[in-house]
N, C-alpha and C. Protein backbone atom coordinates (compact mmCIF):
# COMPACT_ATOMS: atom_id res chain seq x y z
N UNK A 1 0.85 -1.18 0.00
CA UNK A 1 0.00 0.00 0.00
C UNK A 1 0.89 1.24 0.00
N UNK A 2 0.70 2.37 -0.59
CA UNK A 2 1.38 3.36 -1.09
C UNK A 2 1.15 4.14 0.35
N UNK A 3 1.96 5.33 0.36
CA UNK A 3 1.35 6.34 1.48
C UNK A 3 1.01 7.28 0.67
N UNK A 4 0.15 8.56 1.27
CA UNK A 4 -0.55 9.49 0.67
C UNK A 4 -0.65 10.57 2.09
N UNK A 5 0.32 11.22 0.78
CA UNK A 5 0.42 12.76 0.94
C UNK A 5 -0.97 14.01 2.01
N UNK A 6 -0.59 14.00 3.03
CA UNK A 6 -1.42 14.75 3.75
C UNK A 6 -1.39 16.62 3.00
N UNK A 7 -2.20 16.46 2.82
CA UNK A 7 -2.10 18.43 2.53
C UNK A 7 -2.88 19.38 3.07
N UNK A 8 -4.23 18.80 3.79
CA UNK A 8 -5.53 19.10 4.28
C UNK A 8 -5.05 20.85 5.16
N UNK A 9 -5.51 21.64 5.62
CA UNK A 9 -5.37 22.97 6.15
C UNK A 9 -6.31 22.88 7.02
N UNK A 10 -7.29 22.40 7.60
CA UNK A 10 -8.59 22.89 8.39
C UNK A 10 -8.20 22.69 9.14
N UNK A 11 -8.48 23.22 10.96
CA UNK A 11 -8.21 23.19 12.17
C UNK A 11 -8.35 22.29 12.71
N UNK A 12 -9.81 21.41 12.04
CA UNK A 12 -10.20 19.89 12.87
C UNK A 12 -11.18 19.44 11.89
N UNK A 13 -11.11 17.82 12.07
CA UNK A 13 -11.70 17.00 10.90
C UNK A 13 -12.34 15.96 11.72
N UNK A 14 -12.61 16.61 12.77
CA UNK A 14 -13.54 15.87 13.71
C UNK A 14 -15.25 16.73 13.55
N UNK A 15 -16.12 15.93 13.47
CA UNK A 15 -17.29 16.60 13.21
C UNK A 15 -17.94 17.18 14.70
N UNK A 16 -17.79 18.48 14.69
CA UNK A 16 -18.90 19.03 15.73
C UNK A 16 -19.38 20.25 15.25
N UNK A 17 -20.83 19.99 16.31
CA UNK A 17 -21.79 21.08 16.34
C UNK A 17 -21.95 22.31 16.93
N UNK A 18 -21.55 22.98 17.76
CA UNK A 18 -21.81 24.21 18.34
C UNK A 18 -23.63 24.77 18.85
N UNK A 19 -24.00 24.54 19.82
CA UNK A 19 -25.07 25.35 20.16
C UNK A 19 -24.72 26.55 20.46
N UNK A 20 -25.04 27.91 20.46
CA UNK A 20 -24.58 28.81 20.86
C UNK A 20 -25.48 29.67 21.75
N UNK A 21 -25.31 31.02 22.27
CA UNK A 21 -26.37 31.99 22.68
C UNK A 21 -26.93 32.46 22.01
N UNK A 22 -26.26 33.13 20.63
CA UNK A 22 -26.81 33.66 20.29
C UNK A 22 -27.86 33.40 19.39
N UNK A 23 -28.02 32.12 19.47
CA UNK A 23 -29.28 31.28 18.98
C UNK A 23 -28.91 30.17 17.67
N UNK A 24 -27.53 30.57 17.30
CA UNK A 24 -26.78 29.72 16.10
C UNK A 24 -26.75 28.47 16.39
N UNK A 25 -27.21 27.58 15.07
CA UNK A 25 -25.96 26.30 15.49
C UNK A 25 -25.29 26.28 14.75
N UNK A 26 -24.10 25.97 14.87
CA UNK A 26 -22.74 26.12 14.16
C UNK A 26 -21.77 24.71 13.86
N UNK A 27 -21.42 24.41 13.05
CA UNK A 27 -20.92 23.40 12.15
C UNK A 27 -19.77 23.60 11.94
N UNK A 28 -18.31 22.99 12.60
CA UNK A 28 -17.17 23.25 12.36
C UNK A 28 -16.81 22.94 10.75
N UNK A 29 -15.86 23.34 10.81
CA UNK A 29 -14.83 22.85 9.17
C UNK A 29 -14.96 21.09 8.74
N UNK A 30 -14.92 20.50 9.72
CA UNK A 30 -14.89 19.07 10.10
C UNK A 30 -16.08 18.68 9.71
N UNK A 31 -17.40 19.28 9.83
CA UNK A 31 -18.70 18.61 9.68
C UNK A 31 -19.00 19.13 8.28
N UNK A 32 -18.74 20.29 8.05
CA UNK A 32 -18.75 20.80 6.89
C UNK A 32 -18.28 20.06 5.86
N UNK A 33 -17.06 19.23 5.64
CA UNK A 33 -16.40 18.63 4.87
C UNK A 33 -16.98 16.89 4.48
N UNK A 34 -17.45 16.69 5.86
CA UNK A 34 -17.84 15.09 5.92
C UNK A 34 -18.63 15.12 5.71
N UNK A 35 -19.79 15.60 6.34
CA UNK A 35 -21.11 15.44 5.76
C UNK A 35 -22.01 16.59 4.39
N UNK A 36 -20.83 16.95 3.74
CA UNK A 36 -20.76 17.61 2.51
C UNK A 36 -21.81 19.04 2.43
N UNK A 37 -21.55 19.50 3.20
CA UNK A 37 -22.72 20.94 3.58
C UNK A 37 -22.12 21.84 2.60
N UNK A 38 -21.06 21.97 1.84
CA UNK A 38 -20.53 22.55 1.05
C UNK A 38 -20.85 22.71 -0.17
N UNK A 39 -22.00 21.44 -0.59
CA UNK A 39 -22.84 21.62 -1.71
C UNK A 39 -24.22 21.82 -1.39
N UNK A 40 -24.64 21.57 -0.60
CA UNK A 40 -26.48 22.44 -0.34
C UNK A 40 -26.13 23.83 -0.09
N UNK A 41 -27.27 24.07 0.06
CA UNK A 41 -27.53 25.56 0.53
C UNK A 41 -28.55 25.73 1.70
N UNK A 42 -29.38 24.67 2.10
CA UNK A 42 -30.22 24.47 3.08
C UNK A 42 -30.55 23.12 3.76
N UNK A 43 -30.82 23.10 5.09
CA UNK A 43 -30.85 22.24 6.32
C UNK A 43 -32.04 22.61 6.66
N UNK A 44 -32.84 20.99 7.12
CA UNK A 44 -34.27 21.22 7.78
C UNK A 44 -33.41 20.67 9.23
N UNK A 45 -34.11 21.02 10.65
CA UNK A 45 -34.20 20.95 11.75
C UNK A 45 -34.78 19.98 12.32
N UNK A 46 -34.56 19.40 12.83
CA UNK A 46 -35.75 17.69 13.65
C UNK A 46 -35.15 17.97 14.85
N UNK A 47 -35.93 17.43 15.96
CA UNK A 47 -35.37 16.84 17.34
C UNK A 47 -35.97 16.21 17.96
N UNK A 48 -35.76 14.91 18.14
CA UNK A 48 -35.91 13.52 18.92
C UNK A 48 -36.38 14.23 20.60
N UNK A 49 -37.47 14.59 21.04
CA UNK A 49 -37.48 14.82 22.27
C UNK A 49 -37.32 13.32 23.21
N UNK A 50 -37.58 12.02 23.05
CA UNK A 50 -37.05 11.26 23.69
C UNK A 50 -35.52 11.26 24.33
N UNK A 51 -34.64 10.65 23.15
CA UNK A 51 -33.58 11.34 23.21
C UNK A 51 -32.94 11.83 23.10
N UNK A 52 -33.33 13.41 23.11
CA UNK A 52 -32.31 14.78 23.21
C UNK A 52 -31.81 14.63 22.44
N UNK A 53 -31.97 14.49 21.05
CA UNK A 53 -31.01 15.02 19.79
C UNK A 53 -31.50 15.83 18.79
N UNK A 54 -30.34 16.23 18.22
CA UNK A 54 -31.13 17.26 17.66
C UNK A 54 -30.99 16.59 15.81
N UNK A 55 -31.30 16.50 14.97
CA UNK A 55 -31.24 16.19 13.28
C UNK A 55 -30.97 17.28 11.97
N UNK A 56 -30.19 17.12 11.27
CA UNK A 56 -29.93 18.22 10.65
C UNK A 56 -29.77 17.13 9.42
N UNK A 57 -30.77 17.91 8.74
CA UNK A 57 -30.93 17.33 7.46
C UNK A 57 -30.60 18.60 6.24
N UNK A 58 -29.43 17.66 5.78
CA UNK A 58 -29.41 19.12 4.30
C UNK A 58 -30.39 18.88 3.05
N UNK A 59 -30.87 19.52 2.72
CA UNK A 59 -31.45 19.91 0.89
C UNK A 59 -31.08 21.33 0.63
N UNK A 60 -31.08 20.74 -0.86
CA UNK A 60 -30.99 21.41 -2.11
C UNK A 60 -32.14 22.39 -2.51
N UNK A 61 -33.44 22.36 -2.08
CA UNK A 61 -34.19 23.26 -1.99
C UNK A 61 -35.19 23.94 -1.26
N UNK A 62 -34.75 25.29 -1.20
CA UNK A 62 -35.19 26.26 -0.59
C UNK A 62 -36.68 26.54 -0.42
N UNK A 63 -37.63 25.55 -1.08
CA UNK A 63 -39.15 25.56 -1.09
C UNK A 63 -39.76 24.64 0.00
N UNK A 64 -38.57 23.85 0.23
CA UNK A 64 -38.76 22.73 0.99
C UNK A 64 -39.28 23.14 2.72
N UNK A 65 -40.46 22.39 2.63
CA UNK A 65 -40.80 23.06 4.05
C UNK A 65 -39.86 23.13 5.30
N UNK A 66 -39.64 24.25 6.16
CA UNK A 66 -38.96 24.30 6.73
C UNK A 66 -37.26 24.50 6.64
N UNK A 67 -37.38 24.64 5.45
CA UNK A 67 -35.59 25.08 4.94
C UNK A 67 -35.04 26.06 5.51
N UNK A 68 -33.94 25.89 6.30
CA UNK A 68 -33.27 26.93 6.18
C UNK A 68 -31.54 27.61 5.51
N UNK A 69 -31.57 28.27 6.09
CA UNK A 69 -30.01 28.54 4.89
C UNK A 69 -28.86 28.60 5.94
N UNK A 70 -27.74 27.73 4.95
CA UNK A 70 -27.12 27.36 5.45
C UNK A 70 -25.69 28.10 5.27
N UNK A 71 -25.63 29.26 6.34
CA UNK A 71 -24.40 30.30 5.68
C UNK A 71 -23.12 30.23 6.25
N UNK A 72 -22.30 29.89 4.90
CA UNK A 72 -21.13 29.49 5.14
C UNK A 72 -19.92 31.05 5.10
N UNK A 73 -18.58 30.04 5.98
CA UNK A 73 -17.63 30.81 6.70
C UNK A 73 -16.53 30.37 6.41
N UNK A 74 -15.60 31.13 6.26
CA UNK A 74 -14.03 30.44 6.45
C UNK A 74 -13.68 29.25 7.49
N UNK A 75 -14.55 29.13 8.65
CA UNK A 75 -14.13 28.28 9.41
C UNK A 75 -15.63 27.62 9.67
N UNK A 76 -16.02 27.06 8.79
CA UNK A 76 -17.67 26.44 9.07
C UNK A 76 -18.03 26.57 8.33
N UNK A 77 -20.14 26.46 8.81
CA UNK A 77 -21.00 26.93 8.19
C UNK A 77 -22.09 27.38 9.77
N UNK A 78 -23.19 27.95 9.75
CA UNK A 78 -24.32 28.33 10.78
C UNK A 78 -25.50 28.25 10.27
N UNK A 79 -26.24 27.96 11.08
CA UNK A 79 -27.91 28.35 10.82
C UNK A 79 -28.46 28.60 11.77
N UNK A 80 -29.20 30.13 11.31
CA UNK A 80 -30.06 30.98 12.63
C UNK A 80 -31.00 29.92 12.87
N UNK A 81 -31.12 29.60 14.50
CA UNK A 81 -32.27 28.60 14.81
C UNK A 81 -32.92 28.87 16.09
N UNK A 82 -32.87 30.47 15.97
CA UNK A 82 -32.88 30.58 17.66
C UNK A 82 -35.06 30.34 17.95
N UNK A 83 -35.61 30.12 17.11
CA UNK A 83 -37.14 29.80 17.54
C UNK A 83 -36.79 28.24 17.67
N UNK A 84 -36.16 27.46 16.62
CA UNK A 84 -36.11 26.20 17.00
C UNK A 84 -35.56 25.94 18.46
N UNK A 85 -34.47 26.04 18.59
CA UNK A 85 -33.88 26.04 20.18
C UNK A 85 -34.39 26.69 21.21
N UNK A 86 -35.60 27.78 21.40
CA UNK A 86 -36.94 28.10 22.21
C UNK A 86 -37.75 27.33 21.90
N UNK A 87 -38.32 26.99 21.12
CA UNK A 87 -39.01 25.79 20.82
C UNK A 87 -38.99 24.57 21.49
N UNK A 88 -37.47 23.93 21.23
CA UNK A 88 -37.96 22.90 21.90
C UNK A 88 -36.87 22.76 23.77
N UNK A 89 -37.29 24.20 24.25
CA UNK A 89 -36.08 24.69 25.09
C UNK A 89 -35.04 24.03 25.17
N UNK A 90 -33.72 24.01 24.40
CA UNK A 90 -32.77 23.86 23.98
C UNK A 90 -31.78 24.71 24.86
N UNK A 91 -31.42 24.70 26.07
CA UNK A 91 -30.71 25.44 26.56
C UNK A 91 -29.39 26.37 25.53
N UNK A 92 -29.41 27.48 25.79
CA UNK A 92 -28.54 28.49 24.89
C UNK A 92 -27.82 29.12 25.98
N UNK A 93 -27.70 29.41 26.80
CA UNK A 93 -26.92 30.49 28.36
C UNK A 93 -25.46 29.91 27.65
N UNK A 94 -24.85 28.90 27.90
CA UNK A 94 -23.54 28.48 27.59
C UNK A 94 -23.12 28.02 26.55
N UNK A 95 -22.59 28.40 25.58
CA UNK A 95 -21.75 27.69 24.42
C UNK A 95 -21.64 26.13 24.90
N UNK A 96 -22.56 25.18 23.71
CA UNK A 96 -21.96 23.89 24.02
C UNK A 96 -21.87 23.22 22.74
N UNK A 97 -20.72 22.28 22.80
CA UNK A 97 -20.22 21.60 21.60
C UNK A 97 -20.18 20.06 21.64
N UNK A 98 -20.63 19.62 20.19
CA UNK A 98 -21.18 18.32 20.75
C UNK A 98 -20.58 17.17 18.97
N UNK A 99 -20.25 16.31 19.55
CA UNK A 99 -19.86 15.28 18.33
C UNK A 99 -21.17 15.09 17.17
N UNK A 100 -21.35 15.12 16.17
CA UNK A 100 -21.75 14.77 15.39
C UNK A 100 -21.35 13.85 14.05
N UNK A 101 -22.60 12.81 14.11
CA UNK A 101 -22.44 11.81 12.85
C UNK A 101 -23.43 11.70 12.39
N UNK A 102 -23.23 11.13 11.20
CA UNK A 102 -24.19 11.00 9.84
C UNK A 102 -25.11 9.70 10.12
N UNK A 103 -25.92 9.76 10.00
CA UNK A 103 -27.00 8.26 10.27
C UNK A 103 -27.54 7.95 8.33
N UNK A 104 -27.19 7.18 8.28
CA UNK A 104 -27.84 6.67 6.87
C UNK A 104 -29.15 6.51 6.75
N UNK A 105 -29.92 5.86 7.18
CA UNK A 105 -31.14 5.61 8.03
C UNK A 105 -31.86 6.63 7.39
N UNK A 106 -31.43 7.87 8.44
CA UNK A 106 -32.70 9.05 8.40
C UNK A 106 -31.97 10.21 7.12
N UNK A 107 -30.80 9.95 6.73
CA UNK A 107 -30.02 10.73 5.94
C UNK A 107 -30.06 12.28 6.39
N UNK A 108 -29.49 11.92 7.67
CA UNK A 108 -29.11 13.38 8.33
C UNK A 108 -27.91 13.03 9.64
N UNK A 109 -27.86 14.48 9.99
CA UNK A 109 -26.57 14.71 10.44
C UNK A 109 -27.56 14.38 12.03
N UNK A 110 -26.87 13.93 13.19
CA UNK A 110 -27.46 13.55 13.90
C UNK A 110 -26.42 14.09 15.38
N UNK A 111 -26.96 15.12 16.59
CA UNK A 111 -26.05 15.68 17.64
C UNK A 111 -26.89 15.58 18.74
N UNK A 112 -26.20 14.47 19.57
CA UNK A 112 -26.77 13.92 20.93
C UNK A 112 -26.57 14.99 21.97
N UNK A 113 -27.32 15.69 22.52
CA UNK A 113 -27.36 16.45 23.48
C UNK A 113 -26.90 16.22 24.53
N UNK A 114 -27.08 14.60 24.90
CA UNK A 114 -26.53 14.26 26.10
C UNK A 114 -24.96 13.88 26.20
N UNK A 115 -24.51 14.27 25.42
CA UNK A 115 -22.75 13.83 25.56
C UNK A 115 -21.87 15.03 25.03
C-alpha cells in the first residue's frame, strides 16, 4: 500500500456542532467537509425529544418546508435557529459543543445532546 500525501489545512476534521447563545448552530470545518454541507444551501431541523437530539438534514431546496439557509464561513458553516432552540427549550446560556455523525437511516446529520 502506497502512502498518501497529507495536505488538508482545516483546524479539525472531527465533526462538531456548536449550540450557541446567540441562537446559532454552528458546524465546524470538520462537519462541513464530511457530511458535505458545502454543496447544499439548506438544512431542515428535527429533534428527537425522547432522546435529546437534535437532526440536521441538508437539501438542495429552498421551497422545501422548513428550509433553512445554510451560511457558510471560512471556518464552518451556521444556521439561525434561535425559535427552533426556544421551541424545543434547547438550553442556549452556555456555548456547548457536541460530536456529530451522519446516520444513513434518516439521511441526516445527527447531535446527541446528552454527551
Amino acid at each position: 500500500m502506497a502512502f498518501e500525501k497529507f495536505t488538508q489545512t482545516a483546524r479539525s476534521y472531527r465533526a462538531k456542532v456548536s449550540i450557541r447563545p446567540n441562537g446559532t448552530i454552528g458546524l465546524n470545518s470538520g462537519a462541513v467537509q464530511k457530511f458535505g454541507l458545502d454543496k447544499v444551501a439548506f438544512a431542515i431541523l428535527y429533534f428527537d425529544k425522547e432522546r435529546n437530539r437534535i437532526g440536521i438534514q441538508p437539501v438542495t431546496d429552498e421551497a422545501e418546508e422548513g428550509a433553512n439557509k445554510i451560511n457558510k464561513g471560512k471556518t464552518g458553516a451556521w444556521l439561525a435557529a434561535r425559535r427552533f432552540l426556544d421551541y424545543y427549550e434547547i438550553n442556549t446560556e452556555q456555548k456547548s459543543r457536541h460530536n456529530a455523525v451522519w446516520d444513513d437511516r434518516e439521511k441526516m446529520i445527527i447531535v446527541d445532546l446528552n454527551k
